[in-house]
PDB file of N, CA and C in Angstrom:
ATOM      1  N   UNK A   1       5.932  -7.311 -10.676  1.00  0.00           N
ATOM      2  CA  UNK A   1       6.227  -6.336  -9.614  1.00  0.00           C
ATOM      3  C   UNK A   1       4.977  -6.104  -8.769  1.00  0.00           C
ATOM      4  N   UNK A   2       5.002  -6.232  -7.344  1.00  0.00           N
ATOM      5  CA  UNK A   2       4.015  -6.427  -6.803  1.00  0.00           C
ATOM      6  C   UNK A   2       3.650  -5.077  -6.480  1.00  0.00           C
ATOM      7  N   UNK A   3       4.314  -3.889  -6.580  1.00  0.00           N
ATOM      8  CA  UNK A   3       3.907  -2.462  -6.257  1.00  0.00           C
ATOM      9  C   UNK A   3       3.249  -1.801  -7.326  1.00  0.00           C
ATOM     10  N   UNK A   4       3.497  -2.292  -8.759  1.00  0.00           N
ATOM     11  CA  UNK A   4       2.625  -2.507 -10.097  1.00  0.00           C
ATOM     12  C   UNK A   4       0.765  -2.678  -9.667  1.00  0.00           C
ATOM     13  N   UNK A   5       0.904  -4.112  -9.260  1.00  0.00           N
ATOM     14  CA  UNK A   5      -0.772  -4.779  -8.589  1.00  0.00           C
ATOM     15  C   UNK A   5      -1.344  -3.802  -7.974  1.00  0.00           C
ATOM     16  N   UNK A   6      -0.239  -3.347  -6.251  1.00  0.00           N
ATOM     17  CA  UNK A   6      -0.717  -2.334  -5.405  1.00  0.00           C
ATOM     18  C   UNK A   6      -1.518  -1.136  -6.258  1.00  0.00           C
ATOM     19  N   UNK A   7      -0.551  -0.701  -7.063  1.00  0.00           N
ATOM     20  CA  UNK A   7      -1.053   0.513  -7.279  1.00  0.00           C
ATOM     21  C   UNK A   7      -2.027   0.857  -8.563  1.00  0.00           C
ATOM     22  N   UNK A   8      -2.586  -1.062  -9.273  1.00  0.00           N
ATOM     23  CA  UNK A   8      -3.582  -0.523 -10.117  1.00  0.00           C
ATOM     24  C   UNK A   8      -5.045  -1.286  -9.002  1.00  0.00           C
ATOM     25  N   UNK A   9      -4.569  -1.981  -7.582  1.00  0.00           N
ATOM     26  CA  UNK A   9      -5.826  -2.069  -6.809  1.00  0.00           C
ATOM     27  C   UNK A   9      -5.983  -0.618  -6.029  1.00  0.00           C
ATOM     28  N   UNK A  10      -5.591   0.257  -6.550  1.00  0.00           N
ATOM     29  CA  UNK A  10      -5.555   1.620  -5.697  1.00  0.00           C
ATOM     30  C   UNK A  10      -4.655   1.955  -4.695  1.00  0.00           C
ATOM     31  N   UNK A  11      -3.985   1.547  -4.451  1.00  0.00           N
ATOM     32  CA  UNK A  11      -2.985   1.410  -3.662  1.00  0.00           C
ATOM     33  C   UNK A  11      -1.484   2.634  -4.324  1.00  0.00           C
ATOM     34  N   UNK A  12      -1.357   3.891  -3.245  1.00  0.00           N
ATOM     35  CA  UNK A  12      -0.504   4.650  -3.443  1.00  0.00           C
ATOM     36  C   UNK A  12       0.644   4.389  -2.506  1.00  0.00           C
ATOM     37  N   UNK A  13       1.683   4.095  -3.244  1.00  0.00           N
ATOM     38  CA  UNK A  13       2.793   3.600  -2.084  1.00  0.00           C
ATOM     39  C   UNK A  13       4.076   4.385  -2.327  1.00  0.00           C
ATOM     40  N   UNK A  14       4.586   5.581  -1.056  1.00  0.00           N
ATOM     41  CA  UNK A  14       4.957   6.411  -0.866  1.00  0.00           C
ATOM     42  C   UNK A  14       6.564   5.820  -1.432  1.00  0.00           C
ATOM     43  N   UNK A  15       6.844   4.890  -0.109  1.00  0.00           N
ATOM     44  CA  UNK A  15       8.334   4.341  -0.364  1.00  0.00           C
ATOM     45  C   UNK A  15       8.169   2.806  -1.166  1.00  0.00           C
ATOM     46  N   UNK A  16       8.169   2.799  -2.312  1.00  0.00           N
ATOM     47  CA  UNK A  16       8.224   1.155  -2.931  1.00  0.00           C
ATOM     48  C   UNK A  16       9.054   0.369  -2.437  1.00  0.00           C
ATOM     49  N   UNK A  17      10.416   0.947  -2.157  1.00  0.00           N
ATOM     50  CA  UNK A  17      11.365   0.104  -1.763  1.00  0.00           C
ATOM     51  C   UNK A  17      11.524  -0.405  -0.327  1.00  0.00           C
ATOM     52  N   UNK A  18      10.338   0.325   0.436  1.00  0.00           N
ATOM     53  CA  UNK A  18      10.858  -0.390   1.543  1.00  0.00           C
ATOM     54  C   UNK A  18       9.526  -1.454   2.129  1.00  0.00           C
ATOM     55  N   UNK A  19       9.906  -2.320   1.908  1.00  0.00           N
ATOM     56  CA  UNK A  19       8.836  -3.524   2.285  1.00  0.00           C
ATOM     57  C   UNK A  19       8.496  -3.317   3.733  1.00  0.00           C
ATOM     58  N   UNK A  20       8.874  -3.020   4.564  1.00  0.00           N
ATOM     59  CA  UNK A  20       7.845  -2.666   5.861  1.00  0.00           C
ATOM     60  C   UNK A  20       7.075  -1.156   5.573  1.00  0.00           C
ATOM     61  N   UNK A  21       7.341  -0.711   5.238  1.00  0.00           N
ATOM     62  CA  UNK A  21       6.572   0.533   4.774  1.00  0.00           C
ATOM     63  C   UNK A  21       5.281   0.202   4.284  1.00  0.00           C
ATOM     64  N   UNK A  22       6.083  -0.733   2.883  1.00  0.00           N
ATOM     65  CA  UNK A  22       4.472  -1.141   2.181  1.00  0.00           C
ATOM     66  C   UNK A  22       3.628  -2.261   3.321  1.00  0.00           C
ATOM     67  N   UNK A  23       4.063  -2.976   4.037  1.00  0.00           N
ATOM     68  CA  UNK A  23       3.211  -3.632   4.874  1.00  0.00           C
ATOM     69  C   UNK A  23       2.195  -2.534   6.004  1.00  0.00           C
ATOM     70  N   UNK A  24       3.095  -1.687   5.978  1.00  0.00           N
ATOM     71  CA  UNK A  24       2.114  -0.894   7.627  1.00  0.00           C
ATOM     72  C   UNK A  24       1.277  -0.442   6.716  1.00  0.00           C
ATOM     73  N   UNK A  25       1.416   0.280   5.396  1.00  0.00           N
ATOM     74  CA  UNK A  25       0.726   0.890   4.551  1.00  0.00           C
ATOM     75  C   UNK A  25      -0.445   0.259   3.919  1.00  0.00           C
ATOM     76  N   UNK A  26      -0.345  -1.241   4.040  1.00  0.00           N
ATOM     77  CA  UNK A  26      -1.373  -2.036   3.881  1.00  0.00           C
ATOM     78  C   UNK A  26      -2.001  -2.529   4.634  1.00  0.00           C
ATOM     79  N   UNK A  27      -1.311  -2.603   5.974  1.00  0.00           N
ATOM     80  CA  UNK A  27      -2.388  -2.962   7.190  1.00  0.00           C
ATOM     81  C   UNK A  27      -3.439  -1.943   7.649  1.00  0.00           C
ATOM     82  N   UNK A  28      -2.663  -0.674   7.310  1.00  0.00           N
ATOM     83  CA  UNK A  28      -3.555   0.570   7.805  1.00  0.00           C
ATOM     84  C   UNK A  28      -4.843   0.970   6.697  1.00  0.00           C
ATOM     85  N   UNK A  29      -4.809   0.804   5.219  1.00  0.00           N
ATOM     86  CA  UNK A  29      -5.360   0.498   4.128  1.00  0.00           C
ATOM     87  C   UNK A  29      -6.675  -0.634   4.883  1.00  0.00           C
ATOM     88  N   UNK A  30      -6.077  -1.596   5.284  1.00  0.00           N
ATOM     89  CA  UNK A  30      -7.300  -2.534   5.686  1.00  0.00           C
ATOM     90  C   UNK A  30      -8.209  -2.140   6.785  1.00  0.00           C
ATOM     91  N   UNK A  31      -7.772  -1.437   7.738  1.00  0.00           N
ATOM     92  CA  UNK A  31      -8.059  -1.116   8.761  1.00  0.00           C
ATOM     93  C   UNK A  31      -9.132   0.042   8.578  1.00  0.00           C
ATOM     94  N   UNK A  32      -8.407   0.859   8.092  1.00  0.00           N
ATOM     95  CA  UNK A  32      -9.495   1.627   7.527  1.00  0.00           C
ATOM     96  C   UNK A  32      -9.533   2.662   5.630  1.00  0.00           C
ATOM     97  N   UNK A  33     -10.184   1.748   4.895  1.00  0.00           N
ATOM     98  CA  UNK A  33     -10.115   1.130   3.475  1.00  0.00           C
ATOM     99  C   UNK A  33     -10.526   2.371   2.862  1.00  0.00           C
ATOM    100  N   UNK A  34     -10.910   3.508   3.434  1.00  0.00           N
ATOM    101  CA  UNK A  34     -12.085   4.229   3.180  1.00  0.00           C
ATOM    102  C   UNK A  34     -11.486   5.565   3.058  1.00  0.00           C
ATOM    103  N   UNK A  35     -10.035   5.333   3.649  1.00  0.00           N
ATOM    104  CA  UNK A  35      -9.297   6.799   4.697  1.00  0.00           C
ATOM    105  C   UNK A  35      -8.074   6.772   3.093  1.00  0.00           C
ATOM    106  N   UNK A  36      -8.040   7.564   2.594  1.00  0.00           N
ATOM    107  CA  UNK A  36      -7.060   8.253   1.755  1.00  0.00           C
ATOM    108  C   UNK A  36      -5.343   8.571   1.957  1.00  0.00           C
TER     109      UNK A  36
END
């Protein structure tokens, strides 16, 4: 389960189920890595 990975690389993911969610949620994560 890839929301498993997400969330032991730190990664808090609001909606699991919705795969564009988790994408913006990871682009914005990259963007700025630092921001909570």
């Amino acid at each position: 389960n890839n929301v498993e990975i997400f969330n032991k690389m730190g990664y808090n993911l609001i909606d699991t189920k919705n795969e564009l969610s988790v994408d913006y949620y990871i682009m914005i994560k990259k963007k700025v890595p630092n921001k909570v």
